[in-house]
C-alpha atoms as a PDB file:
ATOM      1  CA  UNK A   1     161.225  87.718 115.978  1.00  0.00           C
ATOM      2  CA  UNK A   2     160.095  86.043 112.654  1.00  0.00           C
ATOM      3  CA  UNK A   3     156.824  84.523 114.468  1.00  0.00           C
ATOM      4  CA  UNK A   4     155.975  88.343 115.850  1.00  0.00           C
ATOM      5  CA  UNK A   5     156.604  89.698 112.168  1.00  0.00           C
ATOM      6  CA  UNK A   6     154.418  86.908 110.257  1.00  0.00           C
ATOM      7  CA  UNK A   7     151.737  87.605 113.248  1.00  0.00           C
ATOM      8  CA  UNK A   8     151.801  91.529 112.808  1.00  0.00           C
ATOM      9  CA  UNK A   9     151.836  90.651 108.847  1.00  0.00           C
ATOM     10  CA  UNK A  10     148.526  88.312 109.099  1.00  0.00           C
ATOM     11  CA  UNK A  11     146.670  91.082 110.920  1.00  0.00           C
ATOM     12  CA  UNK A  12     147.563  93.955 108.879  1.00  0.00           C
ATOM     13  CA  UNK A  13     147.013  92.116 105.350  1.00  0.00           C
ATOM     14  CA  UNK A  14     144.277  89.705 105.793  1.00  0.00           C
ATOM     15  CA  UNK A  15     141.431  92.250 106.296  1.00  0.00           C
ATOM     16  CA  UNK A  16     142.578  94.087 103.092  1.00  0.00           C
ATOM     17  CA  UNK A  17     142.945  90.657 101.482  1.00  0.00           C
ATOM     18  CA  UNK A  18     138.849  89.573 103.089  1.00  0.00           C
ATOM     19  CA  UNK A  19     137.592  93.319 101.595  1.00  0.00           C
ATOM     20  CA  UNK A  20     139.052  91.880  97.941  1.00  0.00           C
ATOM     21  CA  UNK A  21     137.249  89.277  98.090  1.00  0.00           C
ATOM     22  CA  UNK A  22     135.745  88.963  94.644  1.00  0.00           C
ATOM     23  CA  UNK A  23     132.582  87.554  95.581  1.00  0.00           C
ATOM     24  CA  UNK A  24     131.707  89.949  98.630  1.00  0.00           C
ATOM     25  CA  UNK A  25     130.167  92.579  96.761  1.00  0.00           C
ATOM     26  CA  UNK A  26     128.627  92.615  93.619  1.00  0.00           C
ATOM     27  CA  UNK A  27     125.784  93.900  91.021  1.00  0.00           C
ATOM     28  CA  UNK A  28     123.569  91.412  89.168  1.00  0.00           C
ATOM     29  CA  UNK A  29     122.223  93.374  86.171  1.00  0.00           C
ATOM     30  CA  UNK A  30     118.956  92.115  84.086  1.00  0.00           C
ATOM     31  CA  UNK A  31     121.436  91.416  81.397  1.00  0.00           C
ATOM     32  CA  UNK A  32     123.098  88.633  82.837  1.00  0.00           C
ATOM     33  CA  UNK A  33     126.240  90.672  83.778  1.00  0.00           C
ATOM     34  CA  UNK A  34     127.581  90.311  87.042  1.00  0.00           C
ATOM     35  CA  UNK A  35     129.835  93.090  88.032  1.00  0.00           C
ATOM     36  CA  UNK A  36     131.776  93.139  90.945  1.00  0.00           C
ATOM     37  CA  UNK A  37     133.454  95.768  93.193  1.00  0.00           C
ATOM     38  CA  UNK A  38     131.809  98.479  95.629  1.00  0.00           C
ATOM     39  CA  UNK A  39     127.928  98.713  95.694  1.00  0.00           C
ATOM     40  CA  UNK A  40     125.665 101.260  97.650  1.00  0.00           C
ATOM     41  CA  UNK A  41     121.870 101.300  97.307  1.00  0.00           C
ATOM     42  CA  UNK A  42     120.560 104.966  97.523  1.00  0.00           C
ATOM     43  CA  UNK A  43     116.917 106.419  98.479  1.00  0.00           C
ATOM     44  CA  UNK A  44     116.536 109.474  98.982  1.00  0.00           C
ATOM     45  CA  UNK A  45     113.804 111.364 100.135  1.00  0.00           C
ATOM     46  CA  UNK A  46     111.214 112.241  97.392  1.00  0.00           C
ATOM     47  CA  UNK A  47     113.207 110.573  95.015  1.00  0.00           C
ATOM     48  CA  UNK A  48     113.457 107.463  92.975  1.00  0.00           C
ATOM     49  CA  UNK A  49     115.916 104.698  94.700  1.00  0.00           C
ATOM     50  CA  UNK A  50     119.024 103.747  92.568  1.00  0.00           C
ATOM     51  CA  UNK A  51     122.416 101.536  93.154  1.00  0.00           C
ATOM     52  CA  UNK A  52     125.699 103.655  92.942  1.00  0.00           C
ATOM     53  CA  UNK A  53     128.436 101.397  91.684  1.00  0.00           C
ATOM     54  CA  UNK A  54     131.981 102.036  92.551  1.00  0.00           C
ATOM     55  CA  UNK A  55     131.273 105.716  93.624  1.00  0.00           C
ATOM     56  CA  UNK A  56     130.728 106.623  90.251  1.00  0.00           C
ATOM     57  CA  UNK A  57     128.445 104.784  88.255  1.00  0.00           C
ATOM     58  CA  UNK A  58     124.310 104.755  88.628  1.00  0.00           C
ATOM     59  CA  UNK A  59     122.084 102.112  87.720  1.00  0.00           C
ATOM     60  CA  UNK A  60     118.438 102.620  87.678  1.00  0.00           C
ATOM     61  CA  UNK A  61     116.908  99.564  89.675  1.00  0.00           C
ATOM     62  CA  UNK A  62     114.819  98.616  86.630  1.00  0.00           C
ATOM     63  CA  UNK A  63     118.046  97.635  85.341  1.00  0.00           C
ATOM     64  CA  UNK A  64     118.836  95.610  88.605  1.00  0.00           C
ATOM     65  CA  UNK A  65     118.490  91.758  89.085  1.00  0.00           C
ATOM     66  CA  UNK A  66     119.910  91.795  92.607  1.00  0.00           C
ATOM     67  CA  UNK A  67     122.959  92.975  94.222  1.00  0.00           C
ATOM     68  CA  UNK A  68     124.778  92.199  97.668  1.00  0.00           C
ATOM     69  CA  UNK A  69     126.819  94.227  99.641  1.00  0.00           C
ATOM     70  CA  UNK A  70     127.865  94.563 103.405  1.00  0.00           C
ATOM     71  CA  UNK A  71     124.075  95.004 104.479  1.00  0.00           C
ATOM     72  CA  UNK A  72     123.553  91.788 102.890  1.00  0.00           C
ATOM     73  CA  UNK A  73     121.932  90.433  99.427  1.00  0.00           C
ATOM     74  CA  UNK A  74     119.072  92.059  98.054  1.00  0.00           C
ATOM     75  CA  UNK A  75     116.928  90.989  94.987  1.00  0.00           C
ATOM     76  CA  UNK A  76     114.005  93.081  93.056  1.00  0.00           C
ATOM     77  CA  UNK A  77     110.385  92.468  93.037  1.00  0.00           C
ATOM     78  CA  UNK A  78     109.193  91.523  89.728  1.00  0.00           C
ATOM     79  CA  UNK A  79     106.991  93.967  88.027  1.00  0.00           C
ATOM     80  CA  UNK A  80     106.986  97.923  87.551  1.00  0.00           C
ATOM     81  CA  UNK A  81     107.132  98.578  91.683  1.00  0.00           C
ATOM     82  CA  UNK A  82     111.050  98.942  91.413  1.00  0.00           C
ATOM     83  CA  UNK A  83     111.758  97.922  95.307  1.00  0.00           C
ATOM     84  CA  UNK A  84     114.236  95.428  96.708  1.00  0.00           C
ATOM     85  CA  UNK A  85     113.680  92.875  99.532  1.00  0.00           C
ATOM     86  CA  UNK A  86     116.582  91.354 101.403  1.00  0.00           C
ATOM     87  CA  UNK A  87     117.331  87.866 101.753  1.00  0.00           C
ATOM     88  CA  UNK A  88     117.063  85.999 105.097  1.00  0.00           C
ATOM     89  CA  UNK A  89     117.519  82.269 104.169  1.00  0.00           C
ATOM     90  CA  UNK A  90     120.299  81.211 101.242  1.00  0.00           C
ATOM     91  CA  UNK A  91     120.089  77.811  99.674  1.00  0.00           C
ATOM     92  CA  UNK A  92     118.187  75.649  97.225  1.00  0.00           C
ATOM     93  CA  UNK A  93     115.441  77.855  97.946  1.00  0.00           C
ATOM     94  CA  UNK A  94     116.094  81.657  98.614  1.00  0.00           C
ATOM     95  CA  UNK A  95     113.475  83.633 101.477  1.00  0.00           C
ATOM     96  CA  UNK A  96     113.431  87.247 101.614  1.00  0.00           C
ATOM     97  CA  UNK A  97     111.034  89.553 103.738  1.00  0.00           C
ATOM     98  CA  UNK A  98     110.302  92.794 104.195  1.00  0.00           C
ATOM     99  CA  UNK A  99     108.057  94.930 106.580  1.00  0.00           C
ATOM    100  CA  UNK A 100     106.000  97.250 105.891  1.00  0.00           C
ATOM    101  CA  UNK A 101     103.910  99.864 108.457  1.00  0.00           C
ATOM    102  CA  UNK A 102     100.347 100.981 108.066  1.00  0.00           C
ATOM    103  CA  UNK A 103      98.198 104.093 109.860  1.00  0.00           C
ATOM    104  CA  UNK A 104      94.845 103.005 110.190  1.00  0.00           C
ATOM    105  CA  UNK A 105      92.459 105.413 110.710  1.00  0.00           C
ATOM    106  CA  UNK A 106      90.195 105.554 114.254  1.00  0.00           C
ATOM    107  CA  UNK A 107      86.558 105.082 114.056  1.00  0.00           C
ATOM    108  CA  UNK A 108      83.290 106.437 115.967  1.00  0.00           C
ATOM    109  CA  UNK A 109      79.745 105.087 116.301  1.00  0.00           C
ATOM    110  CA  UNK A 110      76.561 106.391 118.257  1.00  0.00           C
ATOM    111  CA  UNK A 111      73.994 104.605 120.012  1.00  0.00           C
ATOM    112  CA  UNK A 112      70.692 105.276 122.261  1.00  0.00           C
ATOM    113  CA  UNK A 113      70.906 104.731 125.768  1.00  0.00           C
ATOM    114  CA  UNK A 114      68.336 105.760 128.533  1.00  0.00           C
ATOM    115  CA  UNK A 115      70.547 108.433 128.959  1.00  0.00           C
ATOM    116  CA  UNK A 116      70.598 109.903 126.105  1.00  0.00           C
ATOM    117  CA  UNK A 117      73.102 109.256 122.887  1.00  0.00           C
ATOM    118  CA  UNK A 118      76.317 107.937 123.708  1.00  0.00           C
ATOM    119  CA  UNK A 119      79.061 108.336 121.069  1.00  0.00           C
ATOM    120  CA  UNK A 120      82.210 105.465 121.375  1.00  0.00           C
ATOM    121  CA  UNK A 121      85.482 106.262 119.209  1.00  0.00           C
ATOM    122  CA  UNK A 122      88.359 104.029 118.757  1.00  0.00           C
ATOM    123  CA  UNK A 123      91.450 106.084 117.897  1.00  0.00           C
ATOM    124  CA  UNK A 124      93.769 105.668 115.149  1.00  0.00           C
ATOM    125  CA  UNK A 125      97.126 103.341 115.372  1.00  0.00           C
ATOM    126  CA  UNK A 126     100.178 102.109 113.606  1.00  0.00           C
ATOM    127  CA  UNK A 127     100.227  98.165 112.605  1.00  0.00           C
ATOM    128  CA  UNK A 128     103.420  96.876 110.725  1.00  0.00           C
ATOM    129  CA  UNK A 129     103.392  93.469 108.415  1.00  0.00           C
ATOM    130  CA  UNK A 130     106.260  91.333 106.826  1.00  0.00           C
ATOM    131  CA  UNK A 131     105.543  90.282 103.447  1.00  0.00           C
ATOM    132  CA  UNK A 132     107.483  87.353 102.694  1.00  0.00           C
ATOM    133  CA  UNK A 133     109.204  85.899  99.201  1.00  0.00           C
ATOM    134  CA  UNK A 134     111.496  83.145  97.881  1.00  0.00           C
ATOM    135  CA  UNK A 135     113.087  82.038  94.689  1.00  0.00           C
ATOM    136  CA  UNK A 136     114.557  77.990  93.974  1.00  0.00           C
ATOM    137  CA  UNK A 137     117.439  78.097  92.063  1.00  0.00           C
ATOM    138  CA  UNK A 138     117.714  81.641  91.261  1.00  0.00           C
ATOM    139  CA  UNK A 139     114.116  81.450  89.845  1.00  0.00           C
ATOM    140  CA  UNK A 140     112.346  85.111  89.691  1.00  0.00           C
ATOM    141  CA  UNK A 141     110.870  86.118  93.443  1.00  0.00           C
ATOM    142  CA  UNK A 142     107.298  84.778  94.612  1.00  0.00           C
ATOM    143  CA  UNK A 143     104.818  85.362  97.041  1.00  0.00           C
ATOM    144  CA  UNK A 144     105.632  82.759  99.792  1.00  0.00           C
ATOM    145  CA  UNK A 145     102.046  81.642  99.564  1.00  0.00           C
ATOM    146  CA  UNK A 146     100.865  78.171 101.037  1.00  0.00           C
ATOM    147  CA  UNK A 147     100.203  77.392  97.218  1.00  0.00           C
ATOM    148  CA  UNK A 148     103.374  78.226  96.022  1.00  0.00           C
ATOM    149  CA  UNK A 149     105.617  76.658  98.143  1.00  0.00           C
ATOM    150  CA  UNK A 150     103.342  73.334  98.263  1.00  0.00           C
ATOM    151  CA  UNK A 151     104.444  73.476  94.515  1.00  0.00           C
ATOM    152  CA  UNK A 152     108.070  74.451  94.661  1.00  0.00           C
ATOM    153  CA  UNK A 153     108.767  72.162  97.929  1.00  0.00           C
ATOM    154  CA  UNK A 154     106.595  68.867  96.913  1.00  0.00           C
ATOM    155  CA  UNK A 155     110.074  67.060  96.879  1.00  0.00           C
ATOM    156  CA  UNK A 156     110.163  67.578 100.500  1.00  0.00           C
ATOM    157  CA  UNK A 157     108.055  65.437 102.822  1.00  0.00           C
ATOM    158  CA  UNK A 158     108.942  66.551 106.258  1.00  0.00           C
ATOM    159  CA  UNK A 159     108.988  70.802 104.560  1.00  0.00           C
ATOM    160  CA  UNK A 160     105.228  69.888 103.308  1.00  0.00           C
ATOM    161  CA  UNK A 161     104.391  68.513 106.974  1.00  0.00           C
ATOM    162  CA  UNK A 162     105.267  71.883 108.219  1.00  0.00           C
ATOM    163  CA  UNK A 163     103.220  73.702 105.430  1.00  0.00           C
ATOM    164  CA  UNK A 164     100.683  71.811 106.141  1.00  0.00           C
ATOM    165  CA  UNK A 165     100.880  72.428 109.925  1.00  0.00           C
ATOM    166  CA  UNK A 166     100.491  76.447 108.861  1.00  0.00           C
ATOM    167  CA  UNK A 167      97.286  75.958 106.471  1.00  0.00           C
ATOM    168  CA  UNK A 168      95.970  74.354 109.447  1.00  0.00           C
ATOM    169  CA  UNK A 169      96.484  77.442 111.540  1.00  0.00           C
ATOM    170  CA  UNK A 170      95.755  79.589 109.197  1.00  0.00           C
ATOM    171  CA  UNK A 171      91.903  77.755 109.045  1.00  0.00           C
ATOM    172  CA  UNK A 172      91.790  78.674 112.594  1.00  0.00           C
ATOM    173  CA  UNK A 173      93.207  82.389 112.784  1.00  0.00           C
ATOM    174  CA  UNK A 174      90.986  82.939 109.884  1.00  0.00           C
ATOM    175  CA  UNK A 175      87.768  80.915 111.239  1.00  0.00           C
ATOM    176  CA  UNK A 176      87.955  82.868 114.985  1.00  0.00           C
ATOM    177  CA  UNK A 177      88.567  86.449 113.408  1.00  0.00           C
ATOM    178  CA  UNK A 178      85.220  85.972 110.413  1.00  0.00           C
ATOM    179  CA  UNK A 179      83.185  84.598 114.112  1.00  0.00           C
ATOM    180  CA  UNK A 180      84.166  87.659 115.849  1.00  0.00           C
ATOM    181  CA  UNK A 181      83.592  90.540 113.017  1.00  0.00           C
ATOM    182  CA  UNK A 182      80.273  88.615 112.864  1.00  0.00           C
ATOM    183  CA  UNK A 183      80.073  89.313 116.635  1.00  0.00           C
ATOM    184  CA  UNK A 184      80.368  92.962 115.982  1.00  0.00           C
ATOM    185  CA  UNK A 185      78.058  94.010 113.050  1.00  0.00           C
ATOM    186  CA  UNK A 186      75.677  92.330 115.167  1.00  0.00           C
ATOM    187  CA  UNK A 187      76.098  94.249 118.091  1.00  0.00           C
ATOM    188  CA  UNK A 188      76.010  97.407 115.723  1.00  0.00           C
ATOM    189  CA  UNK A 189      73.788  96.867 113.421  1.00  0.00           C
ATOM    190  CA  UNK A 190      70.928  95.097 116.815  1.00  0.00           C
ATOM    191  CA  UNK A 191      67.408  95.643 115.995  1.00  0.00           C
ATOM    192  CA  UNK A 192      67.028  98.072 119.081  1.00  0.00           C
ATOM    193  CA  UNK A 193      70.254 100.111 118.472  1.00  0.00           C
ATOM    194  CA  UNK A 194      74.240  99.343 118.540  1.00  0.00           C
ATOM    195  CA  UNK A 195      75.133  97.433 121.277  1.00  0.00           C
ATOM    196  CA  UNK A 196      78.334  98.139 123.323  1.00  0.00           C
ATOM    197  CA  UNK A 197      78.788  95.051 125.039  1.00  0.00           C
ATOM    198  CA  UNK A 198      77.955  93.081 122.086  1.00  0.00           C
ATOM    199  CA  UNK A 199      81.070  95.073 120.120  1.00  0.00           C
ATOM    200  CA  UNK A 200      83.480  94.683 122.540  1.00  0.00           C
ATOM    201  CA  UNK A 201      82.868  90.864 122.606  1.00  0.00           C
ATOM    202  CA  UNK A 202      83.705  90.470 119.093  1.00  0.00           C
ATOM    203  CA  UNK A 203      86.088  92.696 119.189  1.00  0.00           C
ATOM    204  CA  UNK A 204      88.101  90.033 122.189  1.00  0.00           C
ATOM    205  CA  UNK A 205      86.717  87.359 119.982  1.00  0.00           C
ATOM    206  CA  UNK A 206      89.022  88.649 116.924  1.00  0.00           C
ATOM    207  CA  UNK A 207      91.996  89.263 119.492  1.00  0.00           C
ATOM    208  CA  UNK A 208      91.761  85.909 120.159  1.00  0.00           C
ATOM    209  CA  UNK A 209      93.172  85.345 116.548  1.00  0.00           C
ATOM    210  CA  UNK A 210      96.722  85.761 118.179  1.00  0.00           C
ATOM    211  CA  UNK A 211      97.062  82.371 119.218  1.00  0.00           C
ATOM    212  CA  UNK A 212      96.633  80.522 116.135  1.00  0.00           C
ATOM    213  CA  UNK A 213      99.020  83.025 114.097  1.00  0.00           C
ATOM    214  CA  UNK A 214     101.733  82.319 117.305  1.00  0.00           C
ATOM    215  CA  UNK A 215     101.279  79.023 117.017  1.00  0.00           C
ATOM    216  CA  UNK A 216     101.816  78.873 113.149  1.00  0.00           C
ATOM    217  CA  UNK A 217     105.234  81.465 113.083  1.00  0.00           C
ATOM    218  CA  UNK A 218     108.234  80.173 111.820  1.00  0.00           C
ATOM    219  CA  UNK A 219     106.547  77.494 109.863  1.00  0.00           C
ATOM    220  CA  UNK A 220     107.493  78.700 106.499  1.00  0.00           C
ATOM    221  CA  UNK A 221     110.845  79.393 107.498  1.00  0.00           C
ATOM    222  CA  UNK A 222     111.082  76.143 109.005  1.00  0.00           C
ATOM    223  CA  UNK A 223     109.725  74.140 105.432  1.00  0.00           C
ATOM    224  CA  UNK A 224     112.755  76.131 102.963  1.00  0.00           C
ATOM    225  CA  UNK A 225     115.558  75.275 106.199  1.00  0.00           C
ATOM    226  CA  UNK A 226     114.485  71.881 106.022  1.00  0.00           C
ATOM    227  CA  UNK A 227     114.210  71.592 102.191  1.00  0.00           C
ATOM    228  CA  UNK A 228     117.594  73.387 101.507  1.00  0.00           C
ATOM    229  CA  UNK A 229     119.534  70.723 104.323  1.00  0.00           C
END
């Protein structure tokens, strides 16, 4: 009987005991002051985004550091942009990403043919990105640019192998998609007229840009794990 009352006692208080946790959730002000207890981040449509604190109290996020709470921990960009990026790696050196989606907008050209002008049009799509940022030791965010973490990770031989391993595919993605926008103002801007065929070939040659940028993913990520072991 006293084993089944200390069992039913474990699973009824420990969960309340886990949610009082003092270092689950918490608000990280630019003052310095940490404050703990329940934290919700709020953005409303056509509105400015803001953290309510303990269901009663607002704070601006100019006047927010970073904050964590059961969707995760969240820092601010630097500057006057007022957004929030969540991070995905914790150690010596924080990484936090974001996405973000773009329209672009379709395009049309015309060209001469025997049979008369012929009009091509591309329509418009949808293309999403993830901008990626770290911090080492609690440092303000950065850009996770080759440059920047060559300097914050130069303590690191086997993390600066793997940077290095992305510059180099980087050259290539970069090298293959300049060849293959050459490839198409050619074809459009030919002597006798655009050129169809010619387009379409640098447009596959820019395609081809894939492989590199496959081959260099999760090389970043790779360089902070390996730097914060």
């Amino acid at each position: 009987m006293i084993k089944i009352i200390t069992v039913i006692t474990t699973i009824i208080v420990f969960p309340f005991l886990y949610a009082q946790q003092p270092d689950s959730t918490f608000l990280h002000l630019n003052t310095g002051e940490k404050k703990f207890g329940k934290v919700e981040f709020k953005d409303p449509f056509l509105s400015r985004s803001y953290i309510l604190f303990n269901d009663s109290t607002r704070y601006e996020l100019k006047e927010v550091k970073a904050f964590q709470n059961s969707d995760g921990y969240f820092a601010k960009l630097p500057g006057r942009s007022a957004r929030v990026v969540k991070r995905v790696i914790a150690g010596k050196v924080d990484f936090f990403s974001e996405t973000q989606s773009y329209y672009h907008v379709g395009n049309s050209f015309s060209y001469n043919t025997p049979m008369g002008t012929m009009t091509s049009t591309t329509p418009g799509s949808f293309s999403t990105t993830t901008i990626e940022y770290f911090c080492k030791d609690g440092s303000e965010l950065q850009d996770a640019s080759y440059s920047n973490l060559r300097t914050a990770l130069a303590d690191n031989t086997k993390s600066m192998q793997l940077l290095d391993e992305y510059r180099t595919m980087n050259y290539f993605k970069y090298g293959i998609g300049t060849v293959g926008l050459a490839i198409i103002v050619a074809g459009i801007t030919a002597k006798d007229g655009p050129s169809k065929n010619t387009v379409i070939a640098g447009a596959i040659v820019v395609n081809l840009a894939w492989i590199p940028s496959l081959m260099q993913g999760g090389k970043i990520d790779q360089a902070i794990r390996v730097y914060n072991q």
